[in-house]
Every structure is written in structure tokens, then in C-alpha cells.
C-alpha atoms as a PDB file:
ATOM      1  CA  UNK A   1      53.559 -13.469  14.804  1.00  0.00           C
ATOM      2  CA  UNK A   2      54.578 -10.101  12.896  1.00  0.00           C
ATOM      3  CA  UNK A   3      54.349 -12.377   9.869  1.00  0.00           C
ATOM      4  CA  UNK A   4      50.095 -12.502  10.196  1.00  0.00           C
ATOM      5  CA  UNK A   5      49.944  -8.724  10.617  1.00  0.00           C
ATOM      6  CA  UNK A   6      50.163  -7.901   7.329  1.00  0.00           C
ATOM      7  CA  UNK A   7      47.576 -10.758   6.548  1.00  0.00           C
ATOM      8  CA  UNK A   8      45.299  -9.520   8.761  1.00  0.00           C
ATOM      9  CA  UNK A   9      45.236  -5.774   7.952  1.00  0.00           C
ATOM     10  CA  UNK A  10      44.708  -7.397   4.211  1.00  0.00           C
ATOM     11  CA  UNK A  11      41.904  -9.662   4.958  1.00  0.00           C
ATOM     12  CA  UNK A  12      40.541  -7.039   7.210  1.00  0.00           C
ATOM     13  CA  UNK A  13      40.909  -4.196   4.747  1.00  0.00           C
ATOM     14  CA  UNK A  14      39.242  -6.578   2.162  1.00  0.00           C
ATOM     15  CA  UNK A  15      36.482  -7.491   4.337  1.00  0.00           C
ATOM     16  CA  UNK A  16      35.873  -3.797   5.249  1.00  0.00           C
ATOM     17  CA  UNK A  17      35.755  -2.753   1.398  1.00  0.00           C
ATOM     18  CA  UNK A  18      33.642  -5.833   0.716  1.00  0.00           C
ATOM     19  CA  UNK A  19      31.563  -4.602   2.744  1.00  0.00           C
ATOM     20  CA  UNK A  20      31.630  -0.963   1.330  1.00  0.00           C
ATOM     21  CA  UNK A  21      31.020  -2.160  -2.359  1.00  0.00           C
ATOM     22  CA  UNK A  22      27.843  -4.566  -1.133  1.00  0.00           C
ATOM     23  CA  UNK A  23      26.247  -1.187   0.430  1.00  0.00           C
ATOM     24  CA  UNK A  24      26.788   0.392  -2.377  1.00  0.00           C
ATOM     25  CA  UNK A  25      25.741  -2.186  -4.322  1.00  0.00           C
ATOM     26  CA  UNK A  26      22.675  -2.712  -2.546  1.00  0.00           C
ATOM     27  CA  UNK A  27      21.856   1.194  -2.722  1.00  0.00           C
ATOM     28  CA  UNK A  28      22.439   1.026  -6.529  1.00  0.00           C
ATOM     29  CA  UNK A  29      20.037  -1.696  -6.871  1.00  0.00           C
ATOM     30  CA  UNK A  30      17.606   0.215  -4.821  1.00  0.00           C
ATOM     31  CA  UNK A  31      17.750   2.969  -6.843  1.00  0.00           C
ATOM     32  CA  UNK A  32      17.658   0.730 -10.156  1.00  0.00           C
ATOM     33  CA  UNK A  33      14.245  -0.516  -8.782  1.00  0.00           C
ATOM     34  CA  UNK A  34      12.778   3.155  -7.832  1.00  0.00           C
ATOM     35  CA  UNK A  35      13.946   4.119 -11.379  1.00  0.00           C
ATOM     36  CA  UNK A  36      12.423   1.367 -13.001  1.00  0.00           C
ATOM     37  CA  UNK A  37       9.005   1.809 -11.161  1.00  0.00           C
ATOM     38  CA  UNK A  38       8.894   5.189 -12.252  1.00  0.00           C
ATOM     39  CA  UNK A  39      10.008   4.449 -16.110  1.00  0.00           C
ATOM     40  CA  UNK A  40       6.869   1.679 -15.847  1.00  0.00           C
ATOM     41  CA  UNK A  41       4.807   4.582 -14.127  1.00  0.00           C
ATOM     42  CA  UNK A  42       5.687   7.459 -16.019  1.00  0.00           C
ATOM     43  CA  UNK A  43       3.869   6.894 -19.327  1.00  0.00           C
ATOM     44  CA  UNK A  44       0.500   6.927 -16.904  1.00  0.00           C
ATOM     45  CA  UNK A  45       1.787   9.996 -14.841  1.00  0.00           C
ATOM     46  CA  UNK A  46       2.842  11.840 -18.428  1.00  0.00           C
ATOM     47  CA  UNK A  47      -1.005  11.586 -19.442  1.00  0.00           C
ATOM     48  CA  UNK A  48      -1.918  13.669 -16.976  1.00  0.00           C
ATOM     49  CA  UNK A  49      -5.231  13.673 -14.897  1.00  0.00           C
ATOM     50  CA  UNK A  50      -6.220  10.282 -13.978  1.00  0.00           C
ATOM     51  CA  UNK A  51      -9.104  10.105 -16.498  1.00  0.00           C
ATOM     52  CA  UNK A  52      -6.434  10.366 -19.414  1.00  0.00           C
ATOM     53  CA  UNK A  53      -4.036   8.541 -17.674  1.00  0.00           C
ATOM     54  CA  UNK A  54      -6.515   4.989 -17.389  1.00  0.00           C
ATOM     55  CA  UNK A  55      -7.521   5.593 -21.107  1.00  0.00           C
ATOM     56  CA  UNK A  56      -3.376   5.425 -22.063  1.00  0.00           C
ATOM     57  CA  UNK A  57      -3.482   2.316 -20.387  1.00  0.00           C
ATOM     58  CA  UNK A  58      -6.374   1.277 -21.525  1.00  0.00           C
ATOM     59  CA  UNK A  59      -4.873   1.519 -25.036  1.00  0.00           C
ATOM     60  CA  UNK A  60      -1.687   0.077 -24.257  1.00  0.00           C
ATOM     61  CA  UNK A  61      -3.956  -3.062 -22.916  1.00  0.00           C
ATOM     62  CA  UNK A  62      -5.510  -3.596 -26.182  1.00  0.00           C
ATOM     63  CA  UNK A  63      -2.163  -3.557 -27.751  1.00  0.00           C
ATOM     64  CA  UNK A  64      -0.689  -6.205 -25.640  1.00  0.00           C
ATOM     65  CA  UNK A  65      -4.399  -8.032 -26.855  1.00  0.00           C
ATOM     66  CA  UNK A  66      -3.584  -7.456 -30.172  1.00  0.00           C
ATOM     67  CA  UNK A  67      -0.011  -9.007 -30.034  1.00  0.00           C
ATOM     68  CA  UNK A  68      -0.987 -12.238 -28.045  1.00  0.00           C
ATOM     69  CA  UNK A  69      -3.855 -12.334 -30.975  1.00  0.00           C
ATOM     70  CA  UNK A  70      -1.025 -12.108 -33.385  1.00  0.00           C
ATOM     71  CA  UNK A  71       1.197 -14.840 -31.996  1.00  0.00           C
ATOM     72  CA  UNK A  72       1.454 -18.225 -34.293  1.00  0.00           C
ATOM     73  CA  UNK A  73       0.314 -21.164 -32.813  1.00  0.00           C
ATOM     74  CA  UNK A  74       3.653 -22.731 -32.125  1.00  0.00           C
ATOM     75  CA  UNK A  75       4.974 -19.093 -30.405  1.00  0.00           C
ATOM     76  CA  UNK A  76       3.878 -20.827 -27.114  1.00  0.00           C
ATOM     77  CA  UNK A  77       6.742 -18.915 -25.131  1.00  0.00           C
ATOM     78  CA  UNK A  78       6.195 -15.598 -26.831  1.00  0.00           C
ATOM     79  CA  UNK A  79       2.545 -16.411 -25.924  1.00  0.00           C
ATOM     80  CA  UNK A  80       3.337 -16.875 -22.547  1.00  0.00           C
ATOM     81  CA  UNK A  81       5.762 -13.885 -22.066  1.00  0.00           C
ATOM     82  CA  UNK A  82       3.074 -11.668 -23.647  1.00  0.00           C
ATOM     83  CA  UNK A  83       0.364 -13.255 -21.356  1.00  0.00           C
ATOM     84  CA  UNK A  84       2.767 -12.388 -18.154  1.00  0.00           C
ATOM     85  CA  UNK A  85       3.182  -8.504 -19.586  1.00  0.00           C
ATOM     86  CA  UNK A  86      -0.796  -8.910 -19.688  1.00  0.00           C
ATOM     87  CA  UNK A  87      -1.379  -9.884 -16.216  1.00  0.00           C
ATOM     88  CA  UNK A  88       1.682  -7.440 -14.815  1.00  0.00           C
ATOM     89  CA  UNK A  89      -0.617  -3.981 -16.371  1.00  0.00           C
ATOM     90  CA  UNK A  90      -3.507  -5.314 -15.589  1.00  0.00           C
ATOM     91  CA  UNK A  91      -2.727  -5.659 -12.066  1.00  0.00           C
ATOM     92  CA  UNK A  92      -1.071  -2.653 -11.804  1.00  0.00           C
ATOM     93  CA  UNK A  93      -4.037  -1.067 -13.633  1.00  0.00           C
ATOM     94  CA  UNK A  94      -6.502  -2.824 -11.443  1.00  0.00           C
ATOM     95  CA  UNK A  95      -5.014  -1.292  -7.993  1.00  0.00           C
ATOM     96  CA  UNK A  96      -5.140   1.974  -9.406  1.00  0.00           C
ATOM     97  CA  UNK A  97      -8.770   1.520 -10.580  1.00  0.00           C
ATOM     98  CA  UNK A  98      -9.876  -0.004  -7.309  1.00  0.00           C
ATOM     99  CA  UNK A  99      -7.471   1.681  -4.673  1.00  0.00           C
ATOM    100  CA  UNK A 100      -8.312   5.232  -5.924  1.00  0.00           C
ATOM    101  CA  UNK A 101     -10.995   5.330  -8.723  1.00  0.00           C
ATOM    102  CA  UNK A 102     -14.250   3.060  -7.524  1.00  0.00           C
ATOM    103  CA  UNK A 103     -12.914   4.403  -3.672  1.00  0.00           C
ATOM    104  CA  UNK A 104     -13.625   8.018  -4.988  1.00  0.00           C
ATOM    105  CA  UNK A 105     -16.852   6.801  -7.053  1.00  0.00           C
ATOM    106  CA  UNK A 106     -18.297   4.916  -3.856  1.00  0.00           C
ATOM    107  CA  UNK A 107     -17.245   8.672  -1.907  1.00  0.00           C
ATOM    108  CA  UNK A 108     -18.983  10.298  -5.139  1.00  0.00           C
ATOM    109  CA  UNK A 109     -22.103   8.492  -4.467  1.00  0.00           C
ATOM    110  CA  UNK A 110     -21.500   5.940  -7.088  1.00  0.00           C
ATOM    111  CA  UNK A 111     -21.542   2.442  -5.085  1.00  0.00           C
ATOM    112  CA  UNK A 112     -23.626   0.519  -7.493  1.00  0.00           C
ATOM    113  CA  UNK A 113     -21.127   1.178 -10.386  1.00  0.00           C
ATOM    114  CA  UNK A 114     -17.819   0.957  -8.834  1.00  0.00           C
ATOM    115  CA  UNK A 115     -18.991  -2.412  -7.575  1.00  0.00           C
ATOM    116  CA  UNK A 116     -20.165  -3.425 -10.946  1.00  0.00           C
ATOM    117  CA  UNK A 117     -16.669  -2.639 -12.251  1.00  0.00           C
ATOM    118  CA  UNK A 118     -14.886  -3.957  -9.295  1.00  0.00           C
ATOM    119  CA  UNK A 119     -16.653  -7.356 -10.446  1.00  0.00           C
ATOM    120  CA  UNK A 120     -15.856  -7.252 -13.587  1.00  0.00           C
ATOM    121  CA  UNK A 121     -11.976  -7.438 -12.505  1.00  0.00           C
ATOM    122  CA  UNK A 122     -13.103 -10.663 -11.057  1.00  0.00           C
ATOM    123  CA  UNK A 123     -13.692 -11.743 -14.095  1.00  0.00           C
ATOM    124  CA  UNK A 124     -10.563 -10.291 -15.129  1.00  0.00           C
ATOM    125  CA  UNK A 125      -8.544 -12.507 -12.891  1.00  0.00           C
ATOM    126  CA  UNK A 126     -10.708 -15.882 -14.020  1.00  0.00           C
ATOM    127  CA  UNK A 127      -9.725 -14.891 -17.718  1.00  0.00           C
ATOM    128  CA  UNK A 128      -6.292 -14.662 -16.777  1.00  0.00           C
ATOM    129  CA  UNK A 129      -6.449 -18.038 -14.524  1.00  0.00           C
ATOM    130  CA  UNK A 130      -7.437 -19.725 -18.038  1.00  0.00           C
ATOM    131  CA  UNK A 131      -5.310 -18.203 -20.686  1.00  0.00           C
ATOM    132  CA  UNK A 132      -2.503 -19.478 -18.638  1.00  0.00           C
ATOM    133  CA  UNK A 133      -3.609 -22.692 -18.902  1.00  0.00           C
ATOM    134  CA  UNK A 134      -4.292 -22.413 -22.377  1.00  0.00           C
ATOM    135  CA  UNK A 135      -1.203 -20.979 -23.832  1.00  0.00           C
ATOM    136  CA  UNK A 136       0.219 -24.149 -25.589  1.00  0.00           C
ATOM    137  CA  UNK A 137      -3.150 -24.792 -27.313  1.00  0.00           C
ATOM    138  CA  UNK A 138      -3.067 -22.104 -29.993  1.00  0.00           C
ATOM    139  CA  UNK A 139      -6.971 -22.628 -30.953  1.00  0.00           C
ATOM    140  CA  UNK A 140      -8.461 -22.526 -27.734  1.00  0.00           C
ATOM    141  CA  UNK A 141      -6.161 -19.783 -26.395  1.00  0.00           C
ATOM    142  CA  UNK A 142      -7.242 -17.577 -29.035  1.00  0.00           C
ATOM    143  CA  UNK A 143     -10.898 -17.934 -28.854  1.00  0.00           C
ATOM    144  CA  UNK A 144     -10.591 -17.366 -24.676  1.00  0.00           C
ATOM    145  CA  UNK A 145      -8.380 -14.120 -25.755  1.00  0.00           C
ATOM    146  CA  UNK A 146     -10.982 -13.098 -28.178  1.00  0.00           C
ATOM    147  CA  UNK A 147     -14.015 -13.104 -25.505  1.00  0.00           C
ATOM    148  CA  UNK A 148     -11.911 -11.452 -23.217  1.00  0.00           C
ATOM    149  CA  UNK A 149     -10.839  -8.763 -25.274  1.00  0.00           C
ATOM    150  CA  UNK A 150     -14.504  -8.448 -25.945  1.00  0.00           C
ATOM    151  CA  UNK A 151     -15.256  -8.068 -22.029  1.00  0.00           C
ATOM    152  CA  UNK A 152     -13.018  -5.642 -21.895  1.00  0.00           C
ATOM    153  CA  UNK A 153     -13.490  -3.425 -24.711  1.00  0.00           C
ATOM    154  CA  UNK A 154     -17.477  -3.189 -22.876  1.00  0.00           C
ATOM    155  CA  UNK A 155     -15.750  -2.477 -19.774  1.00  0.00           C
ATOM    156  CA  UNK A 156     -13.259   0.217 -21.062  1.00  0.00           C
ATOM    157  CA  UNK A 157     -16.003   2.019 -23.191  1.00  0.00           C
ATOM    158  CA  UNK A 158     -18.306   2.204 -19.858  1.00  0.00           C
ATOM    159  CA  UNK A 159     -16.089   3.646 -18.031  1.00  0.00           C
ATOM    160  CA  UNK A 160     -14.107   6.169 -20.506  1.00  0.00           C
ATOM    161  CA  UNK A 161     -17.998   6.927 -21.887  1.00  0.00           C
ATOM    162  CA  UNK A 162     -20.086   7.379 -18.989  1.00  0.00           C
ATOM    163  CA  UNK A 163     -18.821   6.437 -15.392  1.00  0.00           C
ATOM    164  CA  UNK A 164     -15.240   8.538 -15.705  1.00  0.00           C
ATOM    165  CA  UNK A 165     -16.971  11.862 -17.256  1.00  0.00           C
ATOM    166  CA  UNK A 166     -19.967  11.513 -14.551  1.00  0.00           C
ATOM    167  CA  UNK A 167     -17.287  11.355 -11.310  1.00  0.00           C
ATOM    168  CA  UNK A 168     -14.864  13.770 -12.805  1.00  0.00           C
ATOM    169  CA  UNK A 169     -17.760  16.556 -12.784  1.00  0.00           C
ATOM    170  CA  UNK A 170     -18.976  15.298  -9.412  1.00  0.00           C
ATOM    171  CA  UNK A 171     -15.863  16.078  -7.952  1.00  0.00           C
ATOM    172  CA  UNK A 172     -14.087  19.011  -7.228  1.00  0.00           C
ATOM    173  CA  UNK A 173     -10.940  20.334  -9.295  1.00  0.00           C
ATOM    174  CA  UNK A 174      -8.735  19.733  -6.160  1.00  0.00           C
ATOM    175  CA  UNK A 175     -10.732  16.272  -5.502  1.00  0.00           C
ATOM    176  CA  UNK A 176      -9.691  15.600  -9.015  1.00  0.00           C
ATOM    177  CA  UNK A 177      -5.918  16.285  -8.370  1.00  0.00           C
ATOM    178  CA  UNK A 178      -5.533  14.284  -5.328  1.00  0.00           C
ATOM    179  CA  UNK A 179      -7.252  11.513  -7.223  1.00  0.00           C
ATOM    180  CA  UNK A 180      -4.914  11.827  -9.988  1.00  0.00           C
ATOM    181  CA  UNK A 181      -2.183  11.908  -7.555  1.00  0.00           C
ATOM    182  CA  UNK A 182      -3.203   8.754  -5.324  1.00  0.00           C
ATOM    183  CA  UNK A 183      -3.995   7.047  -8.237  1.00  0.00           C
ATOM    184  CA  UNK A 184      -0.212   7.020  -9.561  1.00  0.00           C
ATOM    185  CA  UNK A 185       0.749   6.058  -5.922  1.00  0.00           C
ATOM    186  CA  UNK A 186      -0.936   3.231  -6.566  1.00  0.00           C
ATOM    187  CA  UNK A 187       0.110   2.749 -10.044  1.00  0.00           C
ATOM    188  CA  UNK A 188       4.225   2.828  -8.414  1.00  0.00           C
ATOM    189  CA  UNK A 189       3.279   0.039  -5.709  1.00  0.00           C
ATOM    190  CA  UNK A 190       3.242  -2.501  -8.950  1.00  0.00           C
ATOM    191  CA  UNK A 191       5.191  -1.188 -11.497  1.00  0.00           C
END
């Protein structure tokens, strides 16, 4: 009998500090996650007011565009890895857009062309449902791309050009701020 004491204070120590190093584990993961969610964030949060903010993203859209454009046609897993970046910031650009821009333009009196833009992220997600069938047929994936890229530059310019100037000055300066501020909330719930 005293010959399984020592055997169980070791198995019992080493369960305890198993369990020690999984909690900590678990915590460091945690705070891996929140880190990462703010390094994907904080480019959008750097820019400032939430105007500025969706224009940087906006351009760093384009640029993911331009490099599934560039791809050669036998890149089909580049393709598809670029496609996936495309469809993780436009998501995460989308719930900012819709969870705190169109709410504030509908508030602002602008129903008619937050739902015009919320429908045109409809369209967003069809494009997307399509490329990803597309992305081992070079040709057809590029001229899909190319119209899409196309719908989008119409939709950035009317909203960096008319709709985002028009609700800024409708709002207040502190309206403004909290937008700014719920809008990167949203921004952290995908990134």
C-alpha cells in the first residue's frame, strides 16, 4: 500500500498541473484571438471616423480584386485562398455597413438609400456564391470578377461621393462618434 502513495501524489500532481497548463493554455488562446481581431480591426479603427475608415477598406477591397485579377489560370488554389480573403472583408465590411451605417442613414431619414445599398450586398453575396464555383475555370472566373469589380466600384463611388458626405452632415458631431465607434464594434465581431 505505501508503495502507490508516491504514485498517486505523482499522477495527482500531474493531473493537477495538467490541468493548470490547459487553463492557461486556453486563456492564451483567448487572448491570441482578441489580439488577432484587433490586428484585423485596427487598420479600420487607425483611419479614424467611420467615413475614412469604409473608404480604407474600400481600397483594400479593390486590392484583393486586383490580385485575384492577377492570378494565372492554373493558380486555382491561390485563386481560391484570395477568393476566401475576399469573402472574409467583405463580410466583415458588410456588418459594419449594415449594423451601423444604413441603421444610422434609415435614423437620418435616408431609408430609400440604405435599402438600395443593403441590396446591392445581396448581390454581393450572389457574386461570391459564383466565383466560388468558378475558381478552377480561369476564363469564366475572370470575366464574373471583372463585372463584379465593376458593381462595386458604382457602389463604393455612391457611397464615398454622395450618400457618406450627405449623413455625416445630417448628423451630429457626437452622432458621428458613436457611429464611428459602433461601427468598429461591428467590424471586431468578424475580424
Amino acid at each position: 500500500m505505501g508503495a502507490h502513495a508516491p504514485l498517486h501524489r505523482f499522477t495527482h500532481g500531474s493531473s493537477r498541473e495538467a490541468l493548470i497548463g490547459a487553463g492557461i493554455g486556453a486563456g492564451l488562446a483567448l487572448l491570441g484571438a482578441a489580439g488577432r481581431k484587433f490586428a484585423v480591426q485596427a487598420p479600420t479603427m487607425l483611419a479614424g471616423e467611420w467615413d475614412k475608415a469604409l473608404a480604407l477598406e474600400h481600397k483594400m477591397t479593390l486590392a484583393l480584386f486586383d490580385k485575384l485579377r492577377d492570378t494565372s489560370p492554373g493558380a486555382h488554389g491561390r485563386r481560391s485562398m484570395l477568393l476566401t480573403q475576399l469573402k472574409h472583408a467583405l463580410g466583415k465590411h458588410a456588418m459594419e455597413e449594415e449594423n451601423a451605417v444604413y441603421t444610422a442613414m434609415r435614423v437620418a431619414g435616408m431609408r430609400e438609400e440604405a435599402d438600395a445599398l443593403n441590396d446591392d450586398h445581396g448581390q454581393v453575396k450572389q457574386y461570391l456564391y459564383e466565383l466560388t464555383d468558378l475558381t478552377r475555370d480561369h476564363t469564366a472566373f475572370q470575366a464574373k470578377l471583372g463585372q463584379f469589380r465593376r458593381d462595386i466600384e458604382e457602389h463604393i463611388r455612391r457611397e464615398e461621393q454622395d450618400l457618406f458626405p450627405r449623413l455625416k452632415q445630417a448628423i451630429s458631431e457626437k452622432e458621428n462618434s458613436t457611429l464611428t465607434r459602433r461601427m468598429n464594434q461591428e467590424g471586431l465581431k468578424l475580424a
